[in-house]
Protein backbone atom coordinates (compact mmCIF):
# COMPACT_ATOMS: atom_id res chain seq x y z
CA UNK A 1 -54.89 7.72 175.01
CA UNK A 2 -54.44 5.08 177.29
CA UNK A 3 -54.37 1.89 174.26
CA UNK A 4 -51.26 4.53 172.96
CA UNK A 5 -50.18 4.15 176.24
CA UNK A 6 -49.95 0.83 176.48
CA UNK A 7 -47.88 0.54 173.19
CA UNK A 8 -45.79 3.13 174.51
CA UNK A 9 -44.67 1.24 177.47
CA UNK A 10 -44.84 -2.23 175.62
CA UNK A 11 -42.57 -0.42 172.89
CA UNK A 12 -39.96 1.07 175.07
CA UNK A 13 -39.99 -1.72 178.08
CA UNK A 14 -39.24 -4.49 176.12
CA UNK A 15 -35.46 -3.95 175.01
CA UNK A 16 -35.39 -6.21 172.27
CA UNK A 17 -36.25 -5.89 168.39
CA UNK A 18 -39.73 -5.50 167.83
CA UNK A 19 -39.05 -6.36 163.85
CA UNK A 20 -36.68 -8.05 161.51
CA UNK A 21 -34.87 -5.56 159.61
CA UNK A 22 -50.03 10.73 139.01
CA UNK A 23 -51.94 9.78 137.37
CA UNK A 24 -53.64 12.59 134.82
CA UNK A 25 -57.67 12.94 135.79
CA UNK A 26 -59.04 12.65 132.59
CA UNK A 27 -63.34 13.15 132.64
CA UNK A 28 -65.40 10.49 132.66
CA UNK A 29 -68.91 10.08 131.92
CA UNK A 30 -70.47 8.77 134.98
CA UNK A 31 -73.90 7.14 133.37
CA UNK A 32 -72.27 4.99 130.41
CA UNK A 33 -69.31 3.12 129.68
CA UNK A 34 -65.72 4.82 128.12
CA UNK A 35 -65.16 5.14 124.51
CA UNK A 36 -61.86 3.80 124.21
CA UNK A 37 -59.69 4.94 121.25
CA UNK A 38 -58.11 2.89 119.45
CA UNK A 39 -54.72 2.03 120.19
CA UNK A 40 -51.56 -0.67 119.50
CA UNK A 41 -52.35 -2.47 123.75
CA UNK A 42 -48.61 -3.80 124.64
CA UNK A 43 -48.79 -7.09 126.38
CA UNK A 44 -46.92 -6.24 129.19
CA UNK A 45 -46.77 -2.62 131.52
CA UNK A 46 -43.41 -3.36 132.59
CA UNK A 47 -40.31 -5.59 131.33
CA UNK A 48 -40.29 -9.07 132.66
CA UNK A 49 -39.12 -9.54 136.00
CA UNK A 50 -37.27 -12.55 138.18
CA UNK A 51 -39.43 -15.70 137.43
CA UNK A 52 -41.08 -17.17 141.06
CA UNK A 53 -41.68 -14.04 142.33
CA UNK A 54 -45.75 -12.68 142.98
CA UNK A 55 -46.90 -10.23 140.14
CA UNK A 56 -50.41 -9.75 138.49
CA UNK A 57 -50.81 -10.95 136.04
CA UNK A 58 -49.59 -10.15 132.24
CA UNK A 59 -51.64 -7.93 130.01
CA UNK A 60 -53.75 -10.23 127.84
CA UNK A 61 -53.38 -9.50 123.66
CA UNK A 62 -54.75 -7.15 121.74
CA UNK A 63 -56.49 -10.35 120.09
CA UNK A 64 -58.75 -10.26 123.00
CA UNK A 65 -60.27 -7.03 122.38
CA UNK A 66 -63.83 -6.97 121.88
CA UNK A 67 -67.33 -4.68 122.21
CA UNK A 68 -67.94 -2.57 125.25
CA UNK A 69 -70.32 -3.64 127.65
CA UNK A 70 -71.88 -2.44 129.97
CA UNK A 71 -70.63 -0.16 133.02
CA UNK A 72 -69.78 -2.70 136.12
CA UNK A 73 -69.28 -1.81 139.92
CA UNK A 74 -67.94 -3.74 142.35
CA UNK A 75 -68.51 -2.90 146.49
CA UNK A 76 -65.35 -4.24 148.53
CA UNK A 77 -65.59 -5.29 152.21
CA UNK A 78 -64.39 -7.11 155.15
CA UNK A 79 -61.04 -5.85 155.14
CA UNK A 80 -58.45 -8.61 156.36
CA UNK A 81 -55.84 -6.25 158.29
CA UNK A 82 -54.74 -8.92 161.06
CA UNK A 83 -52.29 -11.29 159.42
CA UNK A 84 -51.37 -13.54 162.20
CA UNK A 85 -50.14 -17.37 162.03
CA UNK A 86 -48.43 -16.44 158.51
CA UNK A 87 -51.19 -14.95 156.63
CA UNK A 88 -49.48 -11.93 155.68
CA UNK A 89 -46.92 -14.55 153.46
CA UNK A 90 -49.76 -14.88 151.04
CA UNK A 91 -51.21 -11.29 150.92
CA UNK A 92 -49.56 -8.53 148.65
CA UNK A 93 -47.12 -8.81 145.52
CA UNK A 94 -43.67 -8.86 145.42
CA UNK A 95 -42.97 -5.13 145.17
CA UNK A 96 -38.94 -4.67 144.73
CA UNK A 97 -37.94 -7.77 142.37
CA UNK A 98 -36.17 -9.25 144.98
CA UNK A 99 -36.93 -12.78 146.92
CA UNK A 100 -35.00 -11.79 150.21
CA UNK A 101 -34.54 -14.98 152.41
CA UNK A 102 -31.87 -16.00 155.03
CA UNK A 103 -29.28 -16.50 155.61
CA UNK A 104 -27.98 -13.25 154.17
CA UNK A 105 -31.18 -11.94 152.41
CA UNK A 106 -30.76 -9.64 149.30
CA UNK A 107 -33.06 -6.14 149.80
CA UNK A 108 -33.45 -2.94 148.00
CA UNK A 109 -32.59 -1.14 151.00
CA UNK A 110 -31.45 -0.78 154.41
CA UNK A 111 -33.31 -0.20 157.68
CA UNK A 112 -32.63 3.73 158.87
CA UNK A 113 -31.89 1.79 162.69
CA UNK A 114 -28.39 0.37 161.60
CA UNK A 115 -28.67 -2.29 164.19
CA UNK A 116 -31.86 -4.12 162.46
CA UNK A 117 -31.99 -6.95 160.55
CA UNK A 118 -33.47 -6.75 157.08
CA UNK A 119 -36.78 -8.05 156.67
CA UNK A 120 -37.67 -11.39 155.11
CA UNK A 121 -39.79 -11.69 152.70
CA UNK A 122 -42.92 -14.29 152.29
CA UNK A 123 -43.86 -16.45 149.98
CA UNK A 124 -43.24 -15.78 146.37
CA UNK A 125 -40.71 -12.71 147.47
CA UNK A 126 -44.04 -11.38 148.62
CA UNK A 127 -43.24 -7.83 150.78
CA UNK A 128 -45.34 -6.94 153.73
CA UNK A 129 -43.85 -5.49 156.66
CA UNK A 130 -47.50 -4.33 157.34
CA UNK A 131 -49.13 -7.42 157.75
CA UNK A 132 -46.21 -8.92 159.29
CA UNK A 133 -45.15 -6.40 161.81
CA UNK A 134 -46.67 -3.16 162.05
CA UNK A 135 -50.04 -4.22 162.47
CA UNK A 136 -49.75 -5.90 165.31
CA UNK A 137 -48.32 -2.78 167.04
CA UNK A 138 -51.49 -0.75 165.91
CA UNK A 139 -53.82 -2.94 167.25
CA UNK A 140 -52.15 -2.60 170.60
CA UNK A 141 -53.43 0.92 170.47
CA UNK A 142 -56.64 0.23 168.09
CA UNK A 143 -57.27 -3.26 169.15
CA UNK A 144 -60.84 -3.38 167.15
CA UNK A 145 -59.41 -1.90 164.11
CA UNK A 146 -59.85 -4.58 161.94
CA UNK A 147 -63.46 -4.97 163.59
CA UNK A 148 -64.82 -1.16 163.70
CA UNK A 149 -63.54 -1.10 159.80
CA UNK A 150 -65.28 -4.57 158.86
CA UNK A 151 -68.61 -3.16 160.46
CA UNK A 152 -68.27 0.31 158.98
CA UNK A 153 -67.73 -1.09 155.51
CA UNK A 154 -70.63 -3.59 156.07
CA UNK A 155 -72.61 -0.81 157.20
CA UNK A 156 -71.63 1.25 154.33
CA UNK A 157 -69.38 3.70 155.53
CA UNK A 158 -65.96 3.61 154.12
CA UNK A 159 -66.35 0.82 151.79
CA UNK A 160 -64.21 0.44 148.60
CA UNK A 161 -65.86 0.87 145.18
CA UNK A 162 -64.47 -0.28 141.99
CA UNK A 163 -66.33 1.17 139.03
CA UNK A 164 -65.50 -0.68 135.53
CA UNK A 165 -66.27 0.23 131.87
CA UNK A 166 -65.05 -0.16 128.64
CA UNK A 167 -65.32 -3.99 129.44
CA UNK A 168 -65.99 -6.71 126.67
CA UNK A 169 -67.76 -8.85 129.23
CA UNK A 170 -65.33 -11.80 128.94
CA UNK A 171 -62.47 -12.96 131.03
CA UNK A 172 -59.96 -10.91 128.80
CA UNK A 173 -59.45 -7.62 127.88
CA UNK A 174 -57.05 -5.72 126.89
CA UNK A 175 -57.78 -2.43 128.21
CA UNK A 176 -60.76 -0.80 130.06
CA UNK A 177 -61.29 1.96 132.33
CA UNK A 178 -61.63 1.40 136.60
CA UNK A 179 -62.56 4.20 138.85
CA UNK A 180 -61.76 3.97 142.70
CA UNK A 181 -63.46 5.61 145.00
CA UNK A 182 -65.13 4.95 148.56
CA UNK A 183 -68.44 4.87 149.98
CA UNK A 184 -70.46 7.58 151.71
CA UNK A 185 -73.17 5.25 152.16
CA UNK A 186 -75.34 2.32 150.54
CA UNK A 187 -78.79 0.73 150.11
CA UNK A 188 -81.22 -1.76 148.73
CA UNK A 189 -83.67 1.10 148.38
CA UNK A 190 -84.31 2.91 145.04
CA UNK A 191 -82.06 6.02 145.04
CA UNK A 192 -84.52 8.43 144.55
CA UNK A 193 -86.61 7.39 147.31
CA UNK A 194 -83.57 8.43 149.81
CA UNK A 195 -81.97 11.89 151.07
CA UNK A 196 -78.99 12.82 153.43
CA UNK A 197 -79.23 14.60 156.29
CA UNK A 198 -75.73 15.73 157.20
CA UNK A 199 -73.43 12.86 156.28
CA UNK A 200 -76.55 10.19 157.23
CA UNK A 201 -78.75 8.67 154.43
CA UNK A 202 -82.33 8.73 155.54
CA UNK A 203 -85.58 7.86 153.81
CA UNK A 204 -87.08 11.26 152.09
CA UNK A 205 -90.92 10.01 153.16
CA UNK A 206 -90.11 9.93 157.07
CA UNK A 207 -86.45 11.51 157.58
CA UNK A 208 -86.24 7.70 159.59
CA UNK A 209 -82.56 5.96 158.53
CA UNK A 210 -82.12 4.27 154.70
CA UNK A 211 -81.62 0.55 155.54
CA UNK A 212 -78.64 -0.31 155.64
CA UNK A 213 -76.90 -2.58 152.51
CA UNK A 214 -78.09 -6.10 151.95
CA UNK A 215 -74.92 -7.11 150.27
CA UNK A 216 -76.38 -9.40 147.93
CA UNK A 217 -75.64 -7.47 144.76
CA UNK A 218 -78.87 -5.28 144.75
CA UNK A 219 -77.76 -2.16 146.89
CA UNK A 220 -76.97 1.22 145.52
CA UNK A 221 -73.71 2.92 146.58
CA UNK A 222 -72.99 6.81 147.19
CA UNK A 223 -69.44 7.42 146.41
CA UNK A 224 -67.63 10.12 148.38
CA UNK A 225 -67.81 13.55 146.98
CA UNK A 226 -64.13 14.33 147.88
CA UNK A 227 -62.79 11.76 145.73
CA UNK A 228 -63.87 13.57 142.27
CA UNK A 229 -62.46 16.81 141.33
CA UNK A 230 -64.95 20.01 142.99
CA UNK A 231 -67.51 16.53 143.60
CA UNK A 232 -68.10 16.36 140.07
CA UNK A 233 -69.18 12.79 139.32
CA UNK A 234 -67.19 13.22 136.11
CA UNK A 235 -63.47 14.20 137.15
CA UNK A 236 -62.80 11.17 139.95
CA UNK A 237 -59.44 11.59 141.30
CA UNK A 238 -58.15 8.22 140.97
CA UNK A 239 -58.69 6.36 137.66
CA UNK A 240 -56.78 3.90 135.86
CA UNK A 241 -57.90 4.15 132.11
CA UNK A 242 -55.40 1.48 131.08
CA UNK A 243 -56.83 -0.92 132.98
CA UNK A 244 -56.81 -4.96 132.24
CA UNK A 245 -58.54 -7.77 133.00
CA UNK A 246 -56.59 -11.36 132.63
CA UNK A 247 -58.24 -14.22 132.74
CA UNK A 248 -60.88 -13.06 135.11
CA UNK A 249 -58.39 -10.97 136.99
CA UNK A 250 -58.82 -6.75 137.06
CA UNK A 251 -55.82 -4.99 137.62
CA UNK A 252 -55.74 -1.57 137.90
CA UNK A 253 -52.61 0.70 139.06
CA UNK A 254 -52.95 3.50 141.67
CA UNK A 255 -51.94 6.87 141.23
CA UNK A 256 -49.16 7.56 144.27
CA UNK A 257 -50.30 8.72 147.48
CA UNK A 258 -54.04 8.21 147.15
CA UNK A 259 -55.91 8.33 150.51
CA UNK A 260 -57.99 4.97 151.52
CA UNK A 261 -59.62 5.53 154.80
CA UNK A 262 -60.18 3.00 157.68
CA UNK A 263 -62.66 3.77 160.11
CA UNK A 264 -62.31 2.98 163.63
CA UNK A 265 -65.87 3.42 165.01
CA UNK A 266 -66.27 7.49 165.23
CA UNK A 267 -63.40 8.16 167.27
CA UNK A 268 -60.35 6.77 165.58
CA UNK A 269 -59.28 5.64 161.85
CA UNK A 270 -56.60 5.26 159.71
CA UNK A 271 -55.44 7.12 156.33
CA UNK A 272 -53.30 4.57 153.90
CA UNK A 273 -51.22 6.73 151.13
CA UNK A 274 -49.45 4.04 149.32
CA UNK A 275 -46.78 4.51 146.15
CA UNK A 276 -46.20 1.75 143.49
CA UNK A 277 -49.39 0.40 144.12
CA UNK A 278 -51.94 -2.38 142.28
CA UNK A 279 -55.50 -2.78 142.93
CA UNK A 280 -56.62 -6.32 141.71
CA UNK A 281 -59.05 -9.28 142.09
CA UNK A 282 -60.60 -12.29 140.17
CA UNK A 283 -64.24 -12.22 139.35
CA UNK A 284 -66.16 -15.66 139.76
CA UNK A 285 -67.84 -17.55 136.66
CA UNK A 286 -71.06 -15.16 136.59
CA UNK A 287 -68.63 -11.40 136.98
CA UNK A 288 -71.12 -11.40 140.35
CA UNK A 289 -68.18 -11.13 143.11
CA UNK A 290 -64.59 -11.08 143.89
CA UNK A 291 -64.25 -13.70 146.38
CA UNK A 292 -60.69 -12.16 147.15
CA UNK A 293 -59.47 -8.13 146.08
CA UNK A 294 -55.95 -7.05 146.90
CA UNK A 295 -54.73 -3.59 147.46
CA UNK A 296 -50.37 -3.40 147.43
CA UNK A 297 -47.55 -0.96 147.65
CA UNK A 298 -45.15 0.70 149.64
CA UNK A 299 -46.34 2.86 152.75
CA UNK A 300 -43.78 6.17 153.18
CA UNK A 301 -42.87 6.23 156.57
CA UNK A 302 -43.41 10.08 156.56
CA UNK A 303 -46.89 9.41 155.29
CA UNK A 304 -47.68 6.68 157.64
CA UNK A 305 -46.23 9.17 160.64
CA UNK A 306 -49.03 12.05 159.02
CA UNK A 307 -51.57 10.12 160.01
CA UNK A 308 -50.67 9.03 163.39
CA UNK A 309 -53.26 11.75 164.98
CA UNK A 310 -55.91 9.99 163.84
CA UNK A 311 -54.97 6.98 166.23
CA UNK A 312 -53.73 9.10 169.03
CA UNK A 313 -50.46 8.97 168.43
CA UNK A 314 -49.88 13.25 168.66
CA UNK A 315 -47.36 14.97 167.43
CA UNK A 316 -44.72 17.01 170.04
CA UNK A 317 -45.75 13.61 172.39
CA UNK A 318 -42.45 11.45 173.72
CA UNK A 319 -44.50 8.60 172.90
CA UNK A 320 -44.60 9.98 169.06
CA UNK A 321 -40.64 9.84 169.32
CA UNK A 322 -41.00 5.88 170.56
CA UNK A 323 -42.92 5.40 167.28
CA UNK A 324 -40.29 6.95 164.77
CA UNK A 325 -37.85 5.13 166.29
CA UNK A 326 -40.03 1.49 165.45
CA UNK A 327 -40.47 2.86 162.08
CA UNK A 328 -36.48 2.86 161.78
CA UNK A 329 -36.49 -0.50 162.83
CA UNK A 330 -38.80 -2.31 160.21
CA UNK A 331 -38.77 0.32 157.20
CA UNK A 332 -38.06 -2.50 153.98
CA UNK A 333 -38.84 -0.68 151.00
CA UNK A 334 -38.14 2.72 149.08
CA UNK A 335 -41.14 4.54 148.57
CA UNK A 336 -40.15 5.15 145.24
CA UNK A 337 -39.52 2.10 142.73
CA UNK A 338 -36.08 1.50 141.53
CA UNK A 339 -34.49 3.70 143.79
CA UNK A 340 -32.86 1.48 146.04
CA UNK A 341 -29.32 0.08 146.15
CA UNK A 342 -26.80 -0.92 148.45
CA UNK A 343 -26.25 1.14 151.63
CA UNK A 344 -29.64 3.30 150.54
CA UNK A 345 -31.65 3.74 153.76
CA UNK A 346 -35.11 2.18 153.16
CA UNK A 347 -37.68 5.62 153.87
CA UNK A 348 -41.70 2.78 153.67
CA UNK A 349 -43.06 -0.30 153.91
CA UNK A 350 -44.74 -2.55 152.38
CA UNK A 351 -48.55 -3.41 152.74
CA UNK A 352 -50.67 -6.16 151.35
CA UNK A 353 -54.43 -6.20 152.25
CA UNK A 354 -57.60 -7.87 151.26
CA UNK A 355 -61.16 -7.68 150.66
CA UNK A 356 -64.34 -9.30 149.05
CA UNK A 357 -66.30 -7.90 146.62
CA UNK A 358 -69.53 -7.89 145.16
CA UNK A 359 -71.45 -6.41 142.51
CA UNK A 360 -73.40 -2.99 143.31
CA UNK A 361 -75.29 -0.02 141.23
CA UNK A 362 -74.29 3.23 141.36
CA UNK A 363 -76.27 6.18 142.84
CA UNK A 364 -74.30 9.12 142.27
CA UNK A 365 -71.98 11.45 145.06
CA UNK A 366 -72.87 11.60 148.73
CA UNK A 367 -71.16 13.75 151.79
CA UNK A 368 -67.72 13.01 153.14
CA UNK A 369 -67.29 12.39 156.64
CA UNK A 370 -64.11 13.14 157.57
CA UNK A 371 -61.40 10.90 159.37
CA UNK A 372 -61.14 11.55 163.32
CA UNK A 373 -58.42 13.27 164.68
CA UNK A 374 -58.19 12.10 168.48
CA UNK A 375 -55.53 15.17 168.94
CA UNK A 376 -56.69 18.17 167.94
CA UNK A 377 -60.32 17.15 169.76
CA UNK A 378 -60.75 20.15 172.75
CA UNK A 379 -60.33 18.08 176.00
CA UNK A 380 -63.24 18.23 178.25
């Protein structure tokens, strides 16, 4: 408790303004690629919005469509959640179709604080109050975050999987299938020469630890079993089936409130539930990484708040009040799109991270190990 704390005291000493103011599970066969039916693909998801602001990119043609190939996966790590000197202007999508820029800038929504100043967008009308302003209030109380997660993922533990089929192979398609899941552990060594033991992957000859992923597109990746229905390999929970990839770009949409986890070594992590929310990256020449992945949406405050045990921040604490109150102050976005307007009171915000990628095998399900919870932990 004492990095909370410090943010408490920071938080409440400093008396000024901290900020500026699903989808169906259909089964999926887990050892070949999706027979997709066929189907008129429209060109767009959405009508066109405001030119100049940050989007993915369009739907390619139906022109473009082309054989299956063959079932791609895609491991994501080093997380980039510290967005200082302006970085967070270039990470995330414009989310509410609105460039909102001084001097009087034009938002979906109003803080719940009536005293703060709406948010300002980055570049592009790009939204990310996370990057901008609310992580650097979490790493007051995590101050490794960013760290633990990057060596967790690179270790294999909590990494981001992307698994891709119904793919012509080419840098356009029309419509494919990506499943999203994340990693109970990974390896260079053939899968059937491995066990776990608990939630740790160890070698079946001498129960010693698997090694550890290599990274260099040879490993084999466990997927968490509580992100497919009952852990069967064939229901996964989050799955975009209409899918696209533009001009070397995959885009797949999130189904609302989906969990991505963040550990913070084994004490301390973070769960992410985000609404209105795009997955997408551009593959190199070869399809053999994604030198930069994107995950964006809007971040319900009340969701944000539900996991603020995992961090420390406990519920029925005056230090949990200080927090609300913050939240108040930079909430920019509704958590639901299109339901904004003037004098609405904004309820999330808006998030923009990154990742690289590169390309993996898949080994099947492997044990969840479930976020920390600093709070309900019996005190010694």
């Amino acid at each position: 408790m004492r990095g909370a704390l410090g943010l408490w005291v920071v938080l409440a000493t400093s008396g000024c303004k901290v900020f500026d103011a699903g989808l169906i599970e259909p089964p999926e066969d887990a050892s070949s690629s999706v027979d997709v039916p066929t189907v008129d693909v429209p060109t767009v998801d959405v009508p066109p919005s405001p030119t100049g602001l940050r989007k993915v990119p369009a739907r390619p043609g139906a022109e473009s469509e082309g054989p299956d190939g063959e079932l791609v996966l895609f491991a994501l790590r080093d997380v980039r959640l510290r967005q200082d000197a302006d970085r967070w202007r270039d990470i995330g999508l414009d989310l509410d179709d609105l460039d909102s820029v001084p001097p009087v800038p034009e938002v979906e929504c109003v803080p719940p604080n009536e005293t703060a100043e709406p948010e300002i967008d980055g570049n592009d009308g790009i939204d990310n109050v996370f990057g901008n302003r609310l992580y650097p209030l979490v790493e007051i109380v995590l101050e490794n975050l960013e760290e633990d997660s990057r060596t967790n993922q690179a270790a294999g533990l909590g990494a981001i999987l992307l698994r891709m089929s119904g793919w012509n192979g080419t840098r356009d398609d029309p419509r494919v299938s990506v499943l999203l899941s994340q990693s109970a552990a990974g390896t260079p060594a053939d899968p059937e020469s491995v066990r776990f033991d608990g939630t740790t992957l160890v070698n079946e000859a001498d129960g010693m630890p698997a090694p550890l992923p290599v990274w260099d597109g040879t490993d084999h990746w466990f997927a968490r079993d509580d992100t497919f229905l009952m852990a069967d390999e064939n229901r996964p929970r989050v799955r975009d089936d209409n899918a696209y990839v533009s001009d070397g770009t995959v885009v797949m949409r999130l189904p609302d409130r989906v969990d991505i986890l963040f550990f913070a070594g084994s004490t301390a992590g973070v769960r992410v539930r985000l609404t209105d929310a795009y997955a997408f990256g551009t593959m190199n020449d070869d399809f053999t990484a994604i030198e930069i992945a994107t995950v964006a949406g809007r971040w319900a405050v009340l969701d944000l708040l539900d996991t603020g045990n995992n961090i420390g921040i406990c519920v029925g604490t005056p230090q949990r009040n200080i927090v609300e109150t913050q939240l108040d102050t930079i909430a920019d976005v509704r958590s639901t799109r299109g339901s904004g307007g003037p004098g609405v009171v904004c309820d999330a915000i808006s998030l923009g991270v990154t990742f690289r990628a590169v390309r993996a095998h898949w080994a099947g399900l492997g044990p969840s190990l479930p976020l920390p919870d600093p709070c309900t932990e019996p005190e010694m």
